[in-house]
Structures are given as structure tokens and as C-alpha cells.
N, C-alpha and C. Protein backbone atom coordinates (compact mmCIF):
# COMPACT_ATOMS: atom_id res chain seq x y z
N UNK A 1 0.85 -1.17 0.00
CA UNK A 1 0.00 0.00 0.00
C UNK A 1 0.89 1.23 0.00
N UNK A 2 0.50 2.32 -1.03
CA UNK A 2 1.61 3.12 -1.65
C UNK A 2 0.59 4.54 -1.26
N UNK A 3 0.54 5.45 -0.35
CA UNK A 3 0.12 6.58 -0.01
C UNK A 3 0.64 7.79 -0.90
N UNK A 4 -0.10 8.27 -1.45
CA UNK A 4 0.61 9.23 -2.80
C UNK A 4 0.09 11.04 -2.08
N UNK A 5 0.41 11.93 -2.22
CA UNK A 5 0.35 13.57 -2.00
C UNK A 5 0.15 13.58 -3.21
N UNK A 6 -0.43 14.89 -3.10
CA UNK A 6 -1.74 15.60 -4.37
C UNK A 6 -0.55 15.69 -5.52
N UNK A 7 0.55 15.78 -5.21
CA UNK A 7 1.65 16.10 -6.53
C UNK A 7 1.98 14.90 -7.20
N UNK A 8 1.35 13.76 -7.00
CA UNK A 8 1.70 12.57 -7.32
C UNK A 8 3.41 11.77 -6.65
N UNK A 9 3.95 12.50 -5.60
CA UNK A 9 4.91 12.20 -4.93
C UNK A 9 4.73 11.22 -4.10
N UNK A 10 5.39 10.44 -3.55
CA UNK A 10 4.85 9.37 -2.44
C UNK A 10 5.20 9.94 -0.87
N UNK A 11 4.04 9.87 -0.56
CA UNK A 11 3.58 10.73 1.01
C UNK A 11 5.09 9.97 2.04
N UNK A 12 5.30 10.83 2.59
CA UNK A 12 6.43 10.61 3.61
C UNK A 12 5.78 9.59 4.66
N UNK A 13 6.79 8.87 4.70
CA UNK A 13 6.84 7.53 6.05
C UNK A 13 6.80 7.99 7.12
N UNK A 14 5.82 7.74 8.45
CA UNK A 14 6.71 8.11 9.19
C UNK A 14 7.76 7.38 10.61
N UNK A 15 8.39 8.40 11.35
CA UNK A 15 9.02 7.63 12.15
C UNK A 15 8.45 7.43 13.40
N UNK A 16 9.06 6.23 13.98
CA UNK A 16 8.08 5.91 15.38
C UNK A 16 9.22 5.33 16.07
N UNK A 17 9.98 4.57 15.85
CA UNK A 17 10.94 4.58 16.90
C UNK A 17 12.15 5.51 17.62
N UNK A 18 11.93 5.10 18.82
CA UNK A 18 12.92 6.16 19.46
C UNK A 18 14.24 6.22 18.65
N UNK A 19 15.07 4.93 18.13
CA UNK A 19 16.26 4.76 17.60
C UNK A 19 16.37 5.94 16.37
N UNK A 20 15.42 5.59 15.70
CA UNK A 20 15.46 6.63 14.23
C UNK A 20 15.20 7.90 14.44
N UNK A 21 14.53 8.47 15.69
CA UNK A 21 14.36 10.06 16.35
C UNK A 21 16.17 10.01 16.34
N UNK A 22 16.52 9.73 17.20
CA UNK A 22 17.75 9.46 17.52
C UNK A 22 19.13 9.61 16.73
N UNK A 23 18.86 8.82 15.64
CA UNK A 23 19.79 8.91 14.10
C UNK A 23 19.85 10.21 13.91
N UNK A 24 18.60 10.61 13.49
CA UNK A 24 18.30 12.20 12.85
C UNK A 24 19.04 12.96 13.59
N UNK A 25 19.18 13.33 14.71
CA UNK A 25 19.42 13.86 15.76
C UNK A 25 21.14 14.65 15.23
N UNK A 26 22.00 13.33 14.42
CA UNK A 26 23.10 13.36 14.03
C UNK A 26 23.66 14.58 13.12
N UNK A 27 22.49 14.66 12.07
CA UNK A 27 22.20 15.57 10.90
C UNK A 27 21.88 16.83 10.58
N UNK A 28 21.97 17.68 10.00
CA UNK A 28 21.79 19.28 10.16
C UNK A 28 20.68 19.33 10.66
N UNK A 29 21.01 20.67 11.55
CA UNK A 29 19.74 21.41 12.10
C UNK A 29 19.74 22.72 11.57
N UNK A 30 17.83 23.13 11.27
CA UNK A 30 17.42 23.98 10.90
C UNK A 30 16.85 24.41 11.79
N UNK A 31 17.37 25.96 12.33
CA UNK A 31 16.40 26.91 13.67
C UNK A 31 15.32 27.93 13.22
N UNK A 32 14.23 27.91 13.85
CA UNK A 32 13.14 28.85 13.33
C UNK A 32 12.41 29.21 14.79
N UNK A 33 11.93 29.94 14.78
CA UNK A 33 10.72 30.46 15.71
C UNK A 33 10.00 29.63 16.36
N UNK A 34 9.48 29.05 15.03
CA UNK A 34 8.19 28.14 15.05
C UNK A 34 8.64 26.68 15.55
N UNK A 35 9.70 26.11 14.85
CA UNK A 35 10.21 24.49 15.43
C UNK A 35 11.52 24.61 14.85
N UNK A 36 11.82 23.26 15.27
CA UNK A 36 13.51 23.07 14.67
C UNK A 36 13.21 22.08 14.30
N UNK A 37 14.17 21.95 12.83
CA UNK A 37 13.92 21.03 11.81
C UNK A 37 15.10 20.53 11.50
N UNK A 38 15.42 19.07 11.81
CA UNK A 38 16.45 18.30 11.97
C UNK A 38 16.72 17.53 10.66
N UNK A 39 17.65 17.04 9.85
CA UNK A 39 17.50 16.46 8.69
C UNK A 39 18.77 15.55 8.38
N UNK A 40 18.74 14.37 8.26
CA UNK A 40 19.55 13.49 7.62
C UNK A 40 19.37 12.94 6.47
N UNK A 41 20.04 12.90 5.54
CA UNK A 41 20.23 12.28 4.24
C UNK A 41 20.69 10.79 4.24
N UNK A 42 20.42 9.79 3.75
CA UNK A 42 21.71 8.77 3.64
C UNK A 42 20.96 7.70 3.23
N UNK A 43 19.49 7.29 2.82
CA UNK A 43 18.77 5.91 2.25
C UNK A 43 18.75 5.83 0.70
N UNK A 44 19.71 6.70 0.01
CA UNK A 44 19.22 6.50 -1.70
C UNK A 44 17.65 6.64 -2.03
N UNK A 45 17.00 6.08 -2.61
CA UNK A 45 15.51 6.70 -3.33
C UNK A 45 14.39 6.08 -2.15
N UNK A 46 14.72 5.77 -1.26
CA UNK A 46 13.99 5.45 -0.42
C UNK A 46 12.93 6.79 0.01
N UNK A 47 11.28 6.62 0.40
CA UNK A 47 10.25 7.41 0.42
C UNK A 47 11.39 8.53 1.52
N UNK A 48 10.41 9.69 2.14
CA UNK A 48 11.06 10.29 2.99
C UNK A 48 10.38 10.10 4.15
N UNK A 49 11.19 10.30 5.22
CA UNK A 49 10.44 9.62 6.53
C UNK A 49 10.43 10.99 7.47
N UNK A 50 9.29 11.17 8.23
CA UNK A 50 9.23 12.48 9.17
C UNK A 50 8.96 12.36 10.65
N UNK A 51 9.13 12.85 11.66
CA UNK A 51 8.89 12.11 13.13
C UNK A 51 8.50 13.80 13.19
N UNK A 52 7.44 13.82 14.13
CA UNK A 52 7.12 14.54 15.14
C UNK A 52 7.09 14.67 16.56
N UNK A 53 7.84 15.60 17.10
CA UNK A 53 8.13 15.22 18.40
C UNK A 53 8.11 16.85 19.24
N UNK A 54 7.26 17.14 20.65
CA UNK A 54 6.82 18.42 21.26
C UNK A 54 7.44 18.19 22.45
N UNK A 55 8.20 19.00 23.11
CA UNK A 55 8.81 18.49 24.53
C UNK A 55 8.14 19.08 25.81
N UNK A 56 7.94 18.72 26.63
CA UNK A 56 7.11 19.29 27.78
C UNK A 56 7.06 20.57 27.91
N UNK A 57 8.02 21.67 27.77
CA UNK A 57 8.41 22.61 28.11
C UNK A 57 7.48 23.85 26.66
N UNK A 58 7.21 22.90 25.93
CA UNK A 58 6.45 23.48 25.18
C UNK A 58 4.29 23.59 25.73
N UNK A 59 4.60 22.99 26.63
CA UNK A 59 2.79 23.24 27.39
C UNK A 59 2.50 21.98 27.60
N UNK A 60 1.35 21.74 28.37
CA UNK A 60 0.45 20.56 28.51
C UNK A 60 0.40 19.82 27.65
N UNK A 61 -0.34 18.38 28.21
CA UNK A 61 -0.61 17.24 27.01
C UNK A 61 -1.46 17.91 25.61
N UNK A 62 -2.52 18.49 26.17
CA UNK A 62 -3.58 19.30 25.12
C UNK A 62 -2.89 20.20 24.36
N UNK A 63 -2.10 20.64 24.81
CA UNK A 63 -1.26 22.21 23.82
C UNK A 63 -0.05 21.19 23.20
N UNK A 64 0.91 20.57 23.48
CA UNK A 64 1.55 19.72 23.06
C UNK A 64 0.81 18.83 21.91
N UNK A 65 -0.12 18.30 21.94
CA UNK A 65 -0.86 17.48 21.03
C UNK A 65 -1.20 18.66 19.97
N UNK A 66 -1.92 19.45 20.53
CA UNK A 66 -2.42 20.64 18.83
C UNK A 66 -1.30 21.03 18.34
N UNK A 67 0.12 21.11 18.99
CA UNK A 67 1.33 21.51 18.21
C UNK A 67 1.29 20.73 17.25
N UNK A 68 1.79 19.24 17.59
CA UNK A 68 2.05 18.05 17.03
C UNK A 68 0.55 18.17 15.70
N UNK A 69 0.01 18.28 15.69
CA UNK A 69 -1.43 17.89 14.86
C UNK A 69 -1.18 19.10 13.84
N UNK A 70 -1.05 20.17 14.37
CA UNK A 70 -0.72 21.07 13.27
C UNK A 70 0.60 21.32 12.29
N UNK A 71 1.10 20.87 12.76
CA UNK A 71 2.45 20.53 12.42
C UNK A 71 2.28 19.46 11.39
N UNK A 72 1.59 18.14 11.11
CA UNK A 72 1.68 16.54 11.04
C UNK A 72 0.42 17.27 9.38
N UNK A 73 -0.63 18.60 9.94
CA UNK A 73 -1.43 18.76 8.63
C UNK A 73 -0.63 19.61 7.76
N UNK A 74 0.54 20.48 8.31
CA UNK A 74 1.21 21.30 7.37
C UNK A 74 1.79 20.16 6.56
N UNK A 75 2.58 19.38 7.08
CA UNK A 75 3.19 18.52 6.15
C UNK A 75 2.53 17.78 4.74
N UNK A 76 1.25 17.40 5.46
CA UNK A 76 0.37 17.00 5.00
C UNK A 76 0.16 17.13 3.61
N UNK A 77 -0.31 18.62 3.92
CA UNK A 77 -0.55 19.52 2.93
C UNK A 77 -0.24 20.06 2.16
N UNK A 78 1.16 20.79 2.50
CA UNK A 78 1.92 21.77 2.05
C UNK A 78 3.56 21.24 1.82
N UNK A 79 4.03 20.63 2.74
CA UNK A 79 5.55 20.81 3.04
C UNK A 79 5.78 19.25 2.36
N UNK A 80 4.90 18.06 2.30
CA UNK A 80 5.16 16.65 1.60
C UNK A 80 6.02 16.67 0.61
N UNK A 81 5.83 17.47 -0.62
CA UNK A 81 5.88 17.77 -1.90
C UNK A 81 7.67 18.39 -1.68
N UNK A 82 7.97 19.04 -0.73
CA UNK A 82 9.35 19.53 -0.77
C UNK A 82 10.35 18.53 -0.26
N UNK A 83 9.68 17.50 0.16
CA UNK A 83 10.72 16.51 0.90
C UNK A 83 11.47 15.64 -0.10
N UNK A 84 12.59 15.50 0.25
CA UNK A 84 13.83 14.73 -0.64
C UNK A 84 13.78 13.10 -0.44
N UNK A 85 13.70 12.19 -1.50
CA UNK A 85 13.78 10.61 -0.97
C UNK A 85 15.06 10.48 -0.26
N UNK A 86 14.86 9.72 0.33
CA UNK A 86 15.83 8.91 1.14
C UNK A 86 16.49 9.76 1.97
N UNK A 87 15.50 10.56 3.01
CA UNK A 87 16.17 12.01 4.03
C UNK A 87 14.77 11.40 4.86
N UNK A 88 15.48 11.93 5.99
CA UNK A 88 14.22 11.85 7.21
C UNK A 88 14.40 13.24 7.87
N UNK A 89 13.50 12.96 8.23
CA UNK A 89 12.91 14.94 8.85
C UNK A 89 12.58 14.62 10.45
N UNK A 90 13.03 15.68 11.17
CA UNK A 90 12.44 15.10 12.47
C UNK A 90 11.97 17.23 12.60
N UNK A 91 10.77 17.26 13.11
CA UNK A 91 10.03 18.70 13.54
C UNK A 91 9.68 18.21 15.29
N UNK A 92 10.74 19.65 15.63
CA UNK A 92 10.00 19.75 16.74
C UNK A 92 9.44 20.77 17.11
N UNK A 93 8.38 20.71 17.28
CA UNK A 93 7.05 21.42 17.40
C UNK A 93 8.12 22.49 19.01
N UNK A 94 7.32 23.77 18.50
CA UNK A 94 7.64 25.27 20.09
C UNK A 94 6.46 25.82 20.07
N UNK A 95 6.30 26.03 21.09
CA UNK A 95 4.92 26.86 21.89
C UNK A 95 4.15 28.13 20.80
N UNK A 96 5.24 28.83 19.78
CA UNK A 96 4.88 29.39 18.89
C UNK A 96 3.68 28.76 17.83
N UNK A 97 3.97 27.66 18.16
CA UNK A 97 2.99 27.12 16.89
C UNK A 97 1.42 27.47 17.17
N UNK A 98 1.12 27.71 18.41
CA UNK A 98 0.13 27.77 18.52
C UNK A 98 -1.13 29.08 18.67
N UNK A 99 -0.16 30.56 18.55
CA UNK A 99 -1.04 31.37 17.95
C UNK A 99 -0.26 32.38 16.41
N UNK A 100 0.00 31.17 16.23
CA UNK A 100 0.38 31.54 14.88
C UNK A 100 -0.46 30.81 13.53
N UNK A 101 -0.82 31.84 12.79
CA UNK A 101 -1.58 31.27 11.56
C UNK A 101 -1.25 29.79 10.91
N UNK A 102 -1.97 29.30 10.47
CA UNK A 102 -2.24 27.92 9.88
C UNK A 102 -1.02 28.14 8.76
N UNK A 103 -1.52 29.47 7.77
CA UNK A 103 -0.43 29.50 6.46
C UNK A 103 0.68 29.77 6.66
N UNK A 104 1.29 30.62 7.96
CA UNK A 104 2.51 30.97 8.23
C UNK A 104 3.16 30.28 8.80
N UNK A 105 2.64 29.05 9.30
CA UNK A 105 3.49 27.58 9.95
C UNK A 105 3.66 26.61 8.62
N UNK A 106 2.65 26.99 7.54
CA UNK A 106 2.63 25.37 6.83
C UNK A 106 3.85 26.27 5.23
N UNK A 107 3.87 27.42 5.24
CA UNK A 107 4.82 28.25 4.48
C UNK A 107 6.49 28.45 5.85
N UNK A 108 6.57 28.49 6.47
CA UNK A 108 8.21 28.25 7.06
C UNK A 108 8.22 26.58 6.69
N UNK A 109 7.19 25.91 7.21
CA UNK A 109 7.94 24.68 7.21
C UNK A 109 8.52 24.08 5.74
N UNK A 110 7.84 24.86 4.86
CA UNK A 110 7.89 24.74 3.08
C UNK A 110 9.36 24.79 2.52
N UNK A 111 9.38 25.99 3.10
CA UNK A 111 10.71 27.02 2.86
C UNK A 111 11.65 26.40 3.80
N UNK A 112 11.59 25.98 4.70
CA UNK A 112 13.18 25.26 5.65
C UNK A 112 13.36 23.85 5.26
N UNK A 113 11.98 23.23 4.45
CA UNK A 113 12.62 21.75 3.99
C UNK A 113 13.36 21.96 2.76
N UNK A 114 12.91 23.28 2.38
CA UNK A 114 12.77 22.63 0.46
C UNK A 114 14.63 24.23 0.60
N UNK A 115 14.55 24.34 1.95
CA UNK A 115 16.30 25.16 2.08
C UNK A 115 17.59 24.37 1.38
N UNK A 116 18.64 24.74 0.78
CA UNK A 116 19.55 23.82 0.65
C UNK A 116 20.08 23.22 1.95
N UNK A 117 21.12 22.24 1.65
CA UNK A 117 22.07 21.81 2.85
C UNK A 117 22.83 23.12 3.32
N UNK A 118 23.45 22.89 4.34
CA UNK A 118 24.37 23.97 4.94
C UNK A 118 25.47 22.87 4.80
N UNK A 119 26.85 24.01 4.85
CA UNK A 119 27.95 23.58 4.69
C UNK A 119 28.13 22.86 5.39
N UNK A 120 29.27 21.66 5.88
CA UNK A 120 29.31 21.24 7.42
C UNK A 120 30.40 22.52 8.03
N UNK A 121 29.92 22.83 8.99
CA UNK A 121 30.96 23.77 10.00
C UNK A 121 32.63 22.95 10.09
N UNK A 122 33.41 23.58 10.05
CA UNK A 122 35.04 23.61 10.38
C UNK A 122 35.53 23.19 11.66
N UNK A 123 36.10 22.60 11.72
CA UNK A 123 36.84 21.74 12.87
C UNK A 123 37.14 23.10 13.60
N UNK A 124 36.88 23.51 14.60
CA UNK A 124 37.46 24.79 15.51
C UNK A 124 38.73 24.43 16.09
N UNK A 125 38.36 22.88 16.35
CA UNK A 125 39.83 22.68 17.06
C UNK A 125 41.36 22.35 16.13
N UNK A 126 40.81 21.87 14.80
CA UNK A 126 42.18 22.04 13.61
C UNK A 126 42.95 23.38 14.09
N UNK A 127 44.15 22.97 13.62
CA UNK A 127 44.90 24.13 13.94
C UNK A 127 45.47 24.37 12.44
N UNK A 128 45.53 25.79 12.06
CA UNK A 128 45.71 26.09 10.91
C UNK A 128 47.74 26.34 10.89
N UNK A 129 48.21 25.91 9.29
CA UNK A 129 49.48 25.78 9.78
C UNK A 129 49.90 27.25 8.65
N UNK A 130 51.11 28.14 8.79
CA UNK A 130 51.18 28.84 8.18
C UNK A 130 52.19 28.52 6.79
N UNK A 131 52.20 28.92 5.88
CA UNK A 131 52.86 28.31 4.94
C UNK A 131 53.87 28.92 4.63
């Protein structure tokens, strides 16, 4: 059973084990207002896989859950279509999400998947030699 998004793309997998939250964890991070958007590359054409995850400190079970839910329809909707095969996405939902417009959460999250890679950052501790 093959779940397809309105673009004819195949709808992102998602993640449920702690281990694969975990992996991601490894991989660039993207900072925003609204959530931080974690991203690893490395399965070849494999679908794309997404985890949602709200940490206490972001409100109650009830405010924590509408993060997560609004978050899970942007993707849904809007942000599916920008996701890369064989990358997993991990969103974690911030307290912002929740009096902030429907279009202005499901447009950042658009725009920070469909962002290029960032460079990897420079060894701080290399020591540069003079020539």
C-alpha cells in the first residue's frame, strides 16, 4: 500500500521509533521560531520519513498534542511535496505554533525543507598551519 500527496509524490513515512528520532538527531539542524527542523540524508531513493516530536516545556498534554497535529497537517498539505527521498525529517514542534496562523506555519515549514544543505561547520579545534 503506496500513499501518494496531491503532486503525485509518495507521502512521507513516518518515524516511530525512538532509535530513528535518535539517528536524525546526528544531521543538520534547521532553527526557526516556530520548530527546529532536523534532517539526515543517507537511504538512496527510499520514500522520505518524518517524526514529530513536542517536549514538555512546550505546554500541557492538550497544547503539546495541537502543536504536534498542526504541524503533522502542514506537512500534509503543504511541506510533503518539498521533501527529498531517502532524508528523514524530524520537527520539533515550540509553543509558537500555537497562535500563529495555519499559512505561516505550513509556508516556514515549506521554505526550511525545500532550504539547501548547509555547509558542514570547520573543525574549531584544527589548527591552521602557516605556509
Amino acid at each position: 500500500m503506496s500513499a501518494t500527496s496531491r503532486s503525485g509524490a509518495s507521502a512521507p513515512v513516518r518515524l516511530k521509533k525512538r532509535a530513528e528520532f535518535l539517528a536524525v538527531r546526528q544531521g543538520e539542524k534547521r532553527r526557526g521560531p516556530l520548530f527546529l527542523l532536523e534532517v539526515l540524508t543517507h537511504r538512496g531513493e527510499a520514500p522520505p520519513r518524518v517524526g514529530f516530536t513536542v517536549t514538555k516545556k512546550a505546554g500541557n498534554a492538550v497544547e503539546r498534542n495541537r502543536i504536534r497535529r498542526r504541524l503533522r497537517e502542514a506537512v500534509r498539505l503543504h511541506a510533503a511535496r518539498d521533501m527529498a527521498a531517502g532524508t528523514d525529517y524530524v520537527i520539533v514542534g515550540r509553543r509558537e505554533c500555537l497562535g500563529t496562523s495555519f499559512q505561516i506555519i505550513a509556508d516556514e515549514l515549506s521554505r526550511r525543507i525545500s532550504a539547501p544543505a548547509l555547509r558542514p561547520k570547520a573543525n574549531p579545534s584544527a589548527k591552521r598551519h602557516k605556509a
